[in-house]
Protein backbone atom coordinates (compact mmCIF):
# COMPACT_ATOMS: atom_id res chain seq x y z
CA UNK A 1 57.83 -2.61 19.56
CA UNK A 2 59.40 0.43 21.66
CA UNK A 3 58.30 2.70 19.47
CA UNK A 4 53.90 1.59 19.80
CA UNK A 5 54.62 0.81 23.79
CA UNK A 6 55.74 4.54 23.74
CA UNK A 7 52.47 5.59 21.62
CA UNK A 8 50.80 3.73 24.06
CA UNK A 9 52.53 5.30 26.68
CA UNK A 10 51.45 8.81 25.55
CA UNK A 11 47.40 8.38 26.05
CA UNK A 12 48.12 7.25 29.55
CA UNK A 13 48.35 9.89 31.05
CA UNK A 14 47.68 13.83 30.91
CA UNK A 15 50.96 14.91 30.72
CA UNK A 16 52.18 12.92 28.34
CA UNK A 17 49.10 13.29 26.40
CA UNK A 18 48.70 15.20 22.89
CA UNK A 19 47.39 18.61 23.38
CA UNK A 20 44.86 19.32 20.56
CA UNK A 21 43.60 22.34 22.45
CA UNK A 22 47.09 23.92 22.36
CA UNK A 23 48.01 23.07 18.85
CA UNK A 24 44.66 24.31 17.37
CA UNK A 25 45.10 27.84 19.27
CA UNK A 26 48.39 28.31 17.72
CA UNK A 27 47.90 27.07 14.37
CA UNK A 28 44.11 29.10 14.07
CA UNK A 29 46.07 32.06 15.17
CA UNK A 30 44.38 32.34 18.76
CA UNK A 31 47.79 32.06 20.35
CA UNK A 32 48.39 35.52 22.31
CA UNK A 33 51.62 37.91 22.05
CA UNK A 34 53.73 36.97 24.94
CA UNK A 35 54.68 39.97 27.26
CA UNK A 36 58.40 39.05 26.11
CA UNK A 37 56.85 40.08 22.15
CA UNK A 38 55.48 42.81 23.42
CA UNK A 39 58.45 43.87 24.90
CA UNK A 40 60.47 43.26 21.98
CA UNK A 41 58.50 46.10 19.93
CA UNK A 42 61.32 47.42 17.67
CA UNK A 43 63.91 44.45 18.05
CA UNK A 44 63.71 42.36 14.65
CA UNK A 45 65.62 39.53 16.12
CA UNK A 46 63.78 38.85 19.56
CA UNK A 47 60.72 39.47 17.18
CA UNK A 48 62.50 36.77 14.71
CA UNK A 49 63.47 34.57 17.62
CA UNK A 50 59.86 34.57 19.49
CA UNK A 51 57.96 33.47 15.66
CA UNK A 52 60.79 30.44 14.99
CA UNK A 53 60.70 29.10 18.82
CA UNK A 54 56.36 29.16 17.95
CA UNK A 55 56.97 28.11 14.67
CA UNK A 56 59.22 25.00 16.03
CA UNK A 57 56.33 24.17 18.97
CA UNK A 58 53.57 23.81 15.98
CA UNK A 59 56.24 21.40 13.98
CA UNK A 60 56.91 19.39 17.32
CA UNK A 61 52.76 19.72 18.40
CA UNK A 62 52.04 18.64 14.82
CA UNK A 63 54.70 16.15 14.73
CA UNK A 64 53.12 14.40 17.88
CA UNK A 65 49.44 14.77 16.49
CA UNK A 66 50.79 12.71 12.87
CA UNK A 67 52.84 10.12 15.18
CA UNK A 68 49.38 9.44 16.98
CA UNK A 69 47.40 9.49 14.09
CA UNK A 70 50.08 7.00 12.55
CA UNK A 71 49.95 4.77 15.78
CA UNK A 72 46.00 4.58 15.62
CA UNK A 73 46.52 3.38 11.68
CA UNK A 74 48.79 0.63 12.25
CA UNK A 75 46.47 -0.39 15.72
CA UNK A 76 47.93 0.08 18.82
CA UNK A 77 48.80 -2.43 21.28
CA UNK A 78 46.30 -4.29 23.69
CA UNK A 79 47.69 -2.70 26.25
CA UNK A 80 46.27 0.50 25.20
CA UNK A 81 43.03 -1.13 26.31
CA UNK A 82 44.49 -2.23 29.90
CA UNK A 83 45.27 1.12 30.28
CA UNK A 84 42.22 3.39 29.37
CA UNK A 85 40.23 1.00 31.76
CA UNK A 86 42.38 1.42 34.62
CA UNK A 87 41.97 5.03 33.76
CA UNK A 88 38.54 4.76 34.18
CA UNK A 89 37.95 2.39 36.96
CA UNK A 90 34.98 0.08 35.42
CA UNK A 91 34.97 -3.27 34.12
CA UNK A 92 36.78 -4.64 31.27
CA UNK A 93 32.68 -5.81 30.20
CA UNK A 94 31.54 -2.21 30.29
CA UNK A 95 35.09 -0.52 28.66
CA UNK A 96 33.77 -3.64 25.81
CA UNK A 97 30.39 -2.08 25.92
CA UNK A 98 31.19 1.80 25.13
CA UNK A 99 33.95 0.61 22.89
CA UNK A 100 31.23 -1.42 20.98
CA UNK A 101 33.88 -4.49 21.02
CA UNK A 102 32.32 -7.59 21.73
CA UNK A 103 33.57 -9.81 24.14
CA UNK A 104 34.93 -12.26 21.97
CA UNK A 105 36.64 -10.17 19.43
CA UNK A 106 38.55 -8.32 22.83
CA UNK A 107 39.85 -11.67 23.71
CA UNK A 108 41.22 -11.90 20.01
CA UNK A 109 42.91 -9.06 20.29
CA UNK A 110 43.92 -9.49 23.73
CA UNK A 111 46.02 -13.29 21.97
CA UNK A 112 46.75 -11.24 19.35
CA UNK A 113 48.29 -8.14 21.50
CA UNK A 114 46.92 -5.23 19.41
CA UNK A 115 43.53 -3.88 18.74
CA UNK A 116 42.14 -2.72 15.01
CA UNK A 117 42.30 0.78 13.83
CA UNK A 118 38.87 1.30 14.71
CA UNK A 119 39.03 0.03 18.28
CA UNK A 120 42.28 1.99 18.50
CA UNK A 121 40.50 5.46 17.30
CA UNK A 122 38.05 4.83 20.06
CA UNK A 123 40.18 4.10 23.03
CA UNK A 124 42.44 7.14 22.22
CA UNK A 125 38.90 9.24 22.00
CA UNK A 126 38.24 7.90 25.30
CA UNK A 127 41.50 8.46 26.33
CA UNK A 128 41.36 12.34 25.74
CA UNK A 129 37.84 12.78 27.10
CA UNK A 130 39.49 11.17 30.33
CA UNK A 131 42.02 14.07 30.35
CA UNK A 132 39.47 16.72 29.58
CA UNK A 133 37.74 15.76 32.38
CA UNK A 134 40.69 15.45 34.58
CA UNK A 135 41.48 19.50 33.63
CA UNK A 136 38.11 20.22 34.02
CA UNK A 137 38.15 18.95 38.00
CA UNK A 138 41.82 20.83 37.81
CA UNK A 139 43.87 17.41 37.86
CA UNK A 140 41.64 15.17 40.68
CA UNK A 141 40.81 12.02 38.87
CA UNK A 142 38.84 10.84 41.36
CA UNK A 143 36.36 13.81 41.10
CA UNK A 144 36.63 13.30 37.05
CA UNK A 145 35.71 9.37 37.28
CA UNK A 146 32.79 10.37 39.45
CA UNK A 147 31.44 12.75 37.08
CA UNK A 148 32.22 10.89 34.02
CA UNK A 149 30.12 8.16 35.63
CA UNK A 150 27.29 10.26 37.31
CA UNK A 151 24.10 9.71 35.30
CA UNK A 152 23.33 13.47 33.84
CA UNK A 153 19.41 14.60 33.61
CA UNK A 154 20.88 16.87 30.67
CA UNK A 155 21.82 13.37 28.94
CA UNK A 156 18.39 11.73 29.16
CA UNK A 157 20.08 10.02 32.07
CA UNK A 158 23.01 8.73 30.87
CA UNK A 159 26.99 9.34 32.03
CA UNK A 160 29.21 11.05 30.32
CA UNK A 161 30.78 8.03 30.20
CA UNK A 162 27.97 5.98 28.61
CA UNK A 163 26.83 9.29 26.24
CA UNK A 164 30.43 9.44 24.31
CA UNK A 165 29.87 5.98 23.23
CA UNK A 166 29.62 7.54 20.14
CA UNK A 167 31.50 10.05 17.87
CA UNK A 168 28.95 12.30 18.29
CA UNK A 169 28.18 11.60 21.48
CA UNK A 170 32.14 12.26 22.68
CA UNK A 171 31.73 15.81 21.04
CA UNK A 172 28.90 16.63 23.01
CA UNK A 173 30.38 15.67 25.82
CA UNK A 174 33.77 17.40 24.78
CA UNK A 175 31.57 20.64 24.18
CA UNK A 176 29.74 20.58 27.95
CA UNK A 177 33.28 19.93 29.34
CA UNK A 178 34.02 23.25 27.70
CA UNK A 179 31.09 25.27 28.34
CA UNK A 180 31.25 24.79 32.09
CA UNK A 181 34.93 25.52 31.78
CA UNK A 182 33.97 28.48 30.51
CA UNK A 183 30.76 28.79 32.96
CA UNK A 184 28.47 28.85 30.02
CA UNK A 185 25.56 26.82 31.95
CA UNK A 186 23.12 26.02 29.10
């Protein structure tokens, strides 16, 4: 029970959240020398040392990317639910709606306390576009939640929100959140 209320406890919130973007750049190689490597040209063991303290960051990023993955397997707890539409600010009929749970199977799970492995992959997906868009307005949720929200001419009208109601509608709203991060305005 402590261990899926933690789980839970980890898509709440930003900082407690998984960072994909992070692990990816160090395992694809994209990770930079630090100015500390740099410095170390010549020194073997601050060389050594720099490589095993990266090496140990993938282990503990990869770690917390299997202990997620695990989580969303076994279905995580309602709660997970309460939480993601808090994040969000709507109602729990239109979290239902984007999740593609009906009403009646969310007030099984809600008796039952934990959601299925499908519902659970889609709340955490939620979950992490909600903390994309909170970097992208540099931490203000408020400003995030309004622009999640905002109906988009450059998504036939629809929110982000309501346009990542699918998989492949949550990566192309994942990929605008990073092309205007990077100011590619296309």
């Amino acid at each position: 029970m402590a261990d899926s209320i933690e789980n839970t406890d980890r898509i709440a919130g930003s900082a407690r959240h998984v960072s994909f973007e992070a692990y990816a750049k160090v395992t694809d190689g994209e990770q930079p020398f630090s100015p500390s490597l740099e410095a170390a040209k010549g020194n073997a063991v601050e060389v050594l040392m720099h490589l095993a303290n990266a090496a140990a960051a993938r282990t503990q990023d990869n770690a917390d990317v299997m202990s997620l993955v695990s989580s969303i397997r076994r279905g995580l707890e309602f709660q997970a639910f309460s939480l993601v539409l808090d994040t969000y600010q709507v109602s729990k009929q239109s979290m239902a709606q984007v999740l593609s749970i009906p009403m009646t199977t969310l007030h099984r799970r809600q008796a039952a306390g934990r959601l299925s492995k499908e519902e659970s992959d889609k709340v955490v997906r939620y979950a992490q576009l909600h903390d994309q868009a909170v970097r992208l307005f540099e931490g203000n949720n408020e400003q995030a939640n309004q622009w999640l929200h905002e109906s988009l001419a450059l998504l036939a009208g629809e929110s982000p929100f309501q346009h990542a109601s699918t998989e492949a509608g949550d990566r192309e709203i994942e990929q605008l959140i990073g092309r205007i991060e990077h100011g590619v305005f296309s």
